[in-house]
Protein backbone atom coordinates (compact mmCIF):
# COMPACT_ATOMS: atom_id res chain seq x y z
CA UNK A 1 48.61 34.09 -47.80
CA UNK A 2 51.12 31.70 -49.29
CA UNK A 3 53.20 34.83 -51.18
CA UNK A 4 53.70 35.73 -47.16
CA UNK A 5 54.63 33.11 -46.04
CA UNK A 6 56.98 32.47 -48.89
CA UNK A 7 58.20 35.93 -48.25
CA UNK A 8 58.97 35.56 -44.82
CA UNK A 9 60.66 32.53 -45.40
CA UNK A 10 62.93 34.37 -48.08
CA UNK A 11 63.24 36.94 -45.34
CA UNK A 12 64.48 35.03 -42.80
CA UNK A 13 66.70 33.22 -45.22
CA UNK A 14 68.72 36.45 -45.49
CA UNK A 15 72.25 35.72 -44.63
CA UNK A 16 73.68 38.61 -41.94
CA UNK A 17 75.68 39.82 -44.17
CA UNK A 18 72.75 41.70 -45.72
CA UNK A 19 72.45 43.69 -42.20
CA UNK A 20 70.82 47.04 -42.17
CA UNK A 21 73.31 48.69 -43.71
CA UNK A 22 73.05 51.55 -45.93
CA UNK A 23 69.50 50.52 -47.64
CA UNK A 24 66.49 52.20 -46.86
CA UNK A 25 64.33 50.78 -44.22
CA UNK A 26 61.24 49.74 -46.41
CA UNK A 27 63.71 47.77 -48.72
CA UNK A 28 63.82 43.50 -48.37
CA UNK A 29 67.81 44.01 -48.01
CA UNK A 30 67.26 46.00 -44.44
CA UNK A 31 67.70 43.26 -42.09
CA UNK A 32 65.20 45.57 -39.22
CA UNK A 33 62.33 45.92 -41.92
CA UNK A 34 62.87 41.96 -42.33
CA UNK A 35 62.22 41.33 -38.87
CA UNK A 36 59.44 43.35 -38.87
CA UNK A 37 57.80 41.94 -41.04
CA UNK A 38 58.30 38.61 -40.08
CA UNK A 39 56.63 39.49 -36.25
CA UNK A 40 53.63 41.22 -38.26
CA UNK A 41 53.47 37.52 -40.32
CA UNK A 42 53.73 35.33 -36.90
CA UNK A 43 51.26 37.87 -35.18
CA UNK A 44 48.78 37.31 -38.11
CA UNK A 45 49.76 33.17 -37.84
CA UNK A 46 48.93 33.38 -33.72
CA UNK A 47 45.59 35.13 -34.54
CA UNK A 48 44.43 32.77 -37.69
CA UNK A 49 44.62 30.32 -35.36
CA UNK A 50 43.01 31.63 -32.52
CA UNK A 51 46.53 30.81 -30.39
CA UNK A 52 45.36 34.64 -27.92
CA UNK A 53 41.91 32.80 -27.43
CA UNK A 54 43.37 29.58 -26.13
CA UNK A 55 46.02 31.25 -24.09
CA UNK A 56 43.01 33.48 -23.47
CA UNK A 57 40.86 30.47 -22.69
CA UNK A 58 43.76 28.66 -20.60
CA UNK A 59 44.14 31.82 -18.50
CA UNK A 60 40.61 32.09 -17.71
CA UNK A 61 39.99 28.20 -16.86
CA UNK A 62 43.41 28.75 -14.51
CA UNK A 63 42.18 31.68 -12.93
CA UNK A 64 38.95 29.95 -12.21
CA UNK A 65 40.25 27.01 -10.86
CA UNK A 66 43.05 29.24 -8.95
CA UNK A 67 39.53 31.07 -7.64
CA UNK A 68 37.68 28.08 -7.19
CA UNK A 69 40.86 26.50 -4.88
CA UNK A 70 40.88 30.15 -3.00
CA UNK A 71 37.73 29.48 -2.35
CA UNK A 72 37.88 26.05 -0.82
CA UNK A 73 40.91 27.27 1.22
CA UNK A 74 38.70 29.82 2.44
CA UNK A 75 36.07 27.50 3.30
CA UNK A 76 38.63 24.97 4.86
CA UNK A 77 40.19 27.70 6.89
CA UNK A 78 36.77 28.55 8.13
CA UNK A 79 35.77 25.18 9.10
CA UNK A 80 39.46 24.86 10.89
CA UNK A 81 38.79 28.35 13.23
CA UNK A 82 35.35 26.74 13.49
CA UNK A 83 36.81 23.25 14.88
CA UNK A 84 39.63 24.76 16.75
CA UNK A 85 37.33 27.05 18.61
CA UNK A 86 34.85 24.17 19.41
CA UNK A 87 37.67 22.55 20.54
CA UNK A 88 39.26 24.94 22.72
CA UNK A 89 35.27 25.67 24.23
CA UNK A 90 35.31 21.47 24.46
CA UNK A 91 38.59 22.70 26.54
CA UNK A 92 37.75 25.11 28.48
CA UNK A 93 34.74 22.71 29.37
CA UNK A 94 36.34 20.27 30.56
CA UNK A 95 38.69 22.29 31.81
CA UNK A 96 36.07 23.94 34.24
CA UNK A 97 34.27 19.76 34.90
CA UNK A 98 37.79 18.86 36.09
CA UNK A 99 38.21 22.12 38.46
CA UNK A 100 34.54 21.38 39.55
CA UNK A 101 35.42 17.41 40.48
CA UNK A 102 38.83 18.03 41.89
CA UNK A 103 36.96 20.66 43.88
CA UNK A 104 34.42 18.26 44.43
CA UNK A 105 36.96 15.54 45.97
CA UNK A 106 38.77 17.96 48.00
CA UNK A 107 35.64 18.67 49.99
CA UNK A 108 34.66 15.33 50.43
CA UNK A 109 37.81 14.27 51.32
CA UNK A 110 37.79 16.93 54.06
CA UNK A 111 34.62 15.69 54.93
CA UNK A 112 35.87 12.28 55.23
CA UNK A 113 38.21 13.14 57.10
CA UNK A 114 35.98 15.19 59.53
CA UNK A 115 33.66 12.10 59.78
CA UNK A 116 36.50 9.81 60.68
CA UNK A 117 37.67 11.79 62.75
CA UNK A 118 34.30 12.15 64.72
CA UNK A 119 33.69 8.38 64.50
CA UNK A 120 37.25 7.49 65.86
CA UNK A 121 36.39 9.93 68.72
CA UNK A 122 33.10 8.71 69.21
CA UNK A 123 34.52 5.20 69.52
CA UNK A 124 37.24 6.75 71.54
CA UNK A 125 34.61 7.95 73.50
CA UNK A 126 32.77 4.88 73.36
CA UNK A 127 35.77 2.19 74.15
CA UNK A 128 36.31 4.51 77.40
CA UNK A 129 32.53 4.40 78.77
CA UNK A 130 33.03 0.28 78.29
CA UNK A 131 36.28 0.53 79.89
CA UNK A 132 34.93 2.78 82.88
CA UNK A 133 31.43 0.19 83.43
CA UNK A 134 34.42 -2.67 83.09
CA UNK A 135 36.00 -0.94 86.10
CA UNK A 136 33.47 -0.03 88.18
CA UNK A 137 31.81 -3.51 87.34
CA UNK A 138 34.65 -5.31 88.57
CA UNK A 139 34.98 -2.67 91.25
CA UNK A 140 31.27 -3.70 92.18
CA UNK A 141 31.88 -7.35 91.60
CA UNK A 142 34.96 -7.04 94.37
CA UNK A 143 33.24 -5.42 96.76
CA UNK A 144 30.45 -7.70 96.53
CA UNK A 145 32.54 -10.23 96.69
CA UNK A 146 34.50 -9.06 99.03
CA UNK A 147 30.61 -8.30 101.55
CA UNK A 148 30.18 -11.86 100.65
CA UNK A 149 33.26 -13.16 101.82
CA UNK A 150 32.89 -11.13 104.91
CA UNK A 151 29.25 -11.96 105.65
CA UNK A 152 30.05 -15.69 105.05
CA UNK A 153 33.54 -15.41 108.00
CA UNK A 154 30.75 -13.09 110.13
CA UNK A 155 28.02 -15.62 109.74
CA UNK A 156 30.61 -18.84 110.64
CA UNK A 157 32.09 -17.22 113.62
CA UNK A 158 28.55 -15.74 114.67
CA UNK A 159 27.59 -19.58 113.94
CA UNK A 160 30.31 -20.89 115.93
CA UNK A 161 29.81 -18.27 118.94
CA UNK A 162 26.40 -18.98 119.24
CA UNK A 163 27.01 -22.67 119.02
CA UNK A 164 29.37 -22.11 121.90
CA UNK A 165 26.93 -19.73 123.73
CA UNK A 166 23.86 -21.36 123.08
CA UNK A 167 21.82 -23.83 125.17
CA UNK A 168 18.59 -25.25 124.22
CA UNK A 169 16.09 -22.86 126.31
CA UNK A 170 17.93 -19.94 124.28
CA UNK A 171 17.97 -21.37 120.76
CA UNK A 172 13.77 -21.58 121.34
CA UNK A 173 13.23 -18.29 122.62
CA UNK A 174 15.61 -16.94 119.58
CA UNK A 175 13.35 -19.28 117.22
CA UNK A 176 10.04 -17.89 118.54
CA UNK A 177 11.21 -14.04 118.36
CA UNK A 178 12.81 -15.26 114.93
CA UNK A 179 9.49 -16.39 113.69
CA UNK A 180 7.11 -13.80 115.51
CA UNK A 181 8.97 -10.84 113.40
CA UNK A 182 8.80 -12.59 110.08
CA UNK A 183 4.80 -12.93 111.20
CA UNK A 184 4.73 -9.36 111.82
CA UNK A 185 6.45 -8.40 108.58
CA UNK A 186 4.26 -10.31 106.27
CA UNK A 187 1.08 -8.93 107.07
């Protein structure tokens, strides 16, 4: 092994002015047979040491960890379309609650509304019936008062007529009739 190397290195110490010339090509002075060897000798050098296993073995671990990263992106990008279409169902969701309670308020707002307006016209209604017994209360009230007023002048100058028409004889007689119809009436 060490008469190739030694060769190789006497090979590759060839100055360029021994190029392939006009020697044959299996002779030490052709420059391409030089070369040739000299890859066969580093090709045998890479393999005694096992260099195509390691870059073999190198490969290999990168591809598996280039796999084993595909893989996790795969999972990952599963997961994600999982999440994102929870999400947009957590969307739609609450999409649909928030249709339902604006929905919801709109018609019992209306219905609000519906109800105050009833009650206002209820208590329209009612403030006019109070208004109406005010009026024909004090309507009443003035009329009574107004009988009273008149029965009290009626009764003062029926008072004061009598008194001027009335003698003694005549104020007996009107006492006895007086009391013989309140007799009558109570039994």
């Amino acid at each position: 092994m060490r008469a190739y190397v030694t060769a190789a290195a006497l090979t590759l110490a060839a100055s360029p002015a021994m190029a392939a010339g006009d020697y044959p090509f299996f002779s030490l002075r052709n420059t391409d047979f030089v070369v040739s060897i000299a890859f066969v000798i580093f090709i045998g050098i890479l393999i005694y040491y096992k260099v195509p296993a390691l870059v073999g073995g190198l490969l290999d671990k990168r591809a598996s960890t280039i796999s084993a990263e595909l893989a996790e992106a795969r999972a990952l990008r599963e997961e994600a379309q999982n999440l994102l279409a929870t999400y947009e169902r957590q969307q739609k969701d609450v999409q649909a609650q928030a249709d339902r309670i604006v929905a919801s308020a709109k018609q019992e707002a209306n219905a609000a509304a519906v109800a105050a307006k009833e009650d206002i016209a209820k208590s329209i209604t009612r403030r006019l019936t109070a208004a109406e017994e005010q009026i024909t209360s004090a309507q009443t009230a003035a009329v009574k008062e107004v009988r009273d007023q008149a029965v009290m002048i009626a009764v003062a100058v029926a008072k004061d007529v009598l008194a001027k028409q009335m003698d003694a004889a005549s104020a007996n007689s009107l006492i006895d009739d007086s009391i013989n119809v309140v007799a009558d009436k109570m039994h």
